[in-house]
Protein backbone atom coordinates (compact mmCIF):
# COMPACT_ATOMS: atom_id res chain seq x y z
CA UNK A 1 5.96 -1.53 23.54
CA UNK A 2 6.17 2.16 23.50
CA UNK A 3 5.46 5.00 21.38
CA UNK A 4 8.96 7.35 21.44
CA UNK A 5 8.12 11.19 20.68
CA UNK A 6 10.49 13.63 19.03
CA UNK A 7 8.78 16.58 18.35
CA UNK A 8 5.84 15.98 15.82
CA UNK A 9 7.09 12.17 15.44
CA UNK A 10 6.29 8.96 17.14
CA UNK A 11 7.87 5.59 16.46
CA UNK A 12 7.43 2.25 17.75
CA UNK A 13 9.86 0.95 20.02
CA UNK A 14 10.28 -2.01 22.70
CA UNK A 15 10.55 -1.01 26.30
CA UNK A 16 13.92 -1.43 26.77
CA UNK A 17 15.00 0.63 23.80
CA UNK A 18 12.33 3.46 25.01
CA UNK A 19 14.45 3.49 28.58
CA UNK A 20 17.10 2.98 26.98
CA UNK A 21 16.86 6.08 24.93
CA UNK A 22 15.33 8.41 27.61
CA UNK A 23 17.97 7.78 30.04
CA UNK A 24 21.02 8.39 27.65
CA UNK A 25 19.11 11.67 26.37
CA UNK A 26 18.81 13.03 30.35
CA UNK A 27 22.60 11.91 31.07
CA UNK A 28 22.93 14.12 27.72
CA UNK A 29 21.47 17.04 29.00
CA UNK A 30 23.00 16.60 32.25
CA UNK A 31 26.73 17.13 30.50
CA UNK A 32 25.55 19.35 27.94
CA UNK A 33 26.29 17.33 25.38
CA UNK A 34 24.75 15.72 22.49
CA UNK A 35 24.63 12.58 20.30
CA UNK A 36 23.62 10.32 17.30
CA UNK A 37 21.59 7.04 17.63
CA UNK A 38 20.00 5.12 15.29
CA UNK A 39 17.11 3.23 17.17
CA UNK A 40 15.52 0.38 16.21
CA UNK A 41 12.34 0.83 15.70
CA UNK A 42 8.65 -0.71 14.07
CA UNK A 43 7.15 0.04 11.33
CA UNK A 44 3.54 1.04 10.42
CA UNK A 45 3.56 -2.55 8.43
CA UNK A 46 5.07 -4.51 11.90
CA UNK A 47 8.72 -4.81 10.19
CA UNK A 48 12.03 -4.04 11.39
CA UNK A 49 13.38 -0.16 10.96
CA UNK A 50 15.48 2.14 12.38
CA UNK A 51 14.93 6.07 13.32
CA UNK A 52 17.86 8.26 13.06
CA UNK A 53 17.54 10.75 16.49
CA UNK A 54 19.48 13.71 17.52
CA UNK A 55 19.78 13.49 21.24
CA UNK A 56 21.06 16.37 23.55
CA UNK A 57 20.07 19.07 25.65
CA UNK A 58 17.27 21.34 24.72
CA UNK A 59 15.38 17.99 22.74
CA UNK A 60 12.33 16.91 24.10
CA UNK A 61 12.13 13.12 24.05
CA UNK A 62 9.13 11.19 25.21
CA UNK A 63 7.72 7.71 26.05
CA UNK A 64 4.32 6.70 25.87
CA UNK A 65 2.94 3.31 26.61
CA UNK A 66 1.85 1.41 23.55
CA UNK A 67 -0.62 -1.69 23.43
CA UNK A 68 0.99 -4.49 24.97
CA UNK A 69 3.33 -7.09 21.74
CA UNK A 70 2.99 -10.58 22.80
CA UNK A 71 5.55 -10.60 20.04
CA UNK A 72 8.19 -7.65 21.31
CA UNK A 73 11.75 -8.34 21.02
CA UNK A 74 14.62 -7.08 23.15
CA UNK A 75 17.66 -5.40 21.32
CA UNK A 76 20.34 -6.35 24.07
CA UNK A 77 23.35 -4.61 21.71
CA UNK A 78 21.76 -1.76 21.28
CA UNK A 79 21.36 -1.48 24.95
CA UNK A 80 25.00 -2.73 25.97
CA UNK A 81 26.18 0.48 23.51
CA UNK A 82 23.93 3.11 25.06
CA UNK A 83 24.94 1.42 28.31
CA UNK A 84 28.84 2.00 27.60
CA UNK A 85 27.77 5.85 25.67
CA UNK A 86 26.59 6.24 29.71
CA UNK A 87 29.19 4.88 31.49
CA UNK A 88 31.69 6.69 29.64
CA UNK A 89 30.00 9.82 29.80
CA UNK A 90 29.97 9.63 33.47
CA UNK A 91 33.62 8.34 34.12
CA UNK A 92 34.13 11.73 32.46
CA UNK A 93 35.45 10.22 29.09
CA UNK A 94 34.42 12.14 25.59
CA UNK A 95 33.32 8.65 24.01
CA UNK A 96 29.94 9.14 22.49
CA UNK A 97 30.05 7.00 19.38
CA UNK A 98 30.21 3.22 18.84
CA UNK A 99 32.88 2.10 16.65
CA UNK A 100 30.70 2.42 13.54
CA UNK A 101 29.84 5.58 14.22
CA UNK A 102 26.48 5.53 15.83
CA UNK A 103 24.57 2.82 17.15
């Protein structure tokens, strides 16, 4: 688990979703561009949520290592979309949205 910083916030996210995020936000910054996710996050009472984060150049985003979840999940759709946002970013396409809008 990790603890994923934007600016005066921290929220509560599984690894993958924490490298997830950071390396879409630095191919972001690298194009000048920006985007939309909503990331799936934890709440303070251990539930399900999701944080709403502007990513792009000039937005700090951090990861910090949380205590360790016996009980973390994985969110393998979230990552296949920020996978794709990457990919298509990088094959020089304009794609930055899922099909619903944001992820």
């Amino acid at each position: 688990m990790k603890h994923l910083a934007y600016g005066s916030w921290t929220v509560l996210v599984s690894d993958d979703v924490a490298d997830a995020v950071l390396h879409y936000s630095a191919v972001l910054g690298q194009v000048r561009s920006s985007d939309v996710v909503d990331v799936p996050t934890i709440d303070d009472n251990g539930c399900a949520a999701t944080a709403g984060f502007v990513l792009g150049t000039g937005i700090p985003v951090m990861a910090m290592q949380a205590s360790d979840d016996v009980l973390e999940e994985t969110f393998p759709v979230f990552i296949d979309e920020l996978t794709a946002r990457i990919a298509s970013i990088l094959a020089g396409g304009s794609r930055l949205r899922g099909a619903s809008g944001t992820v």
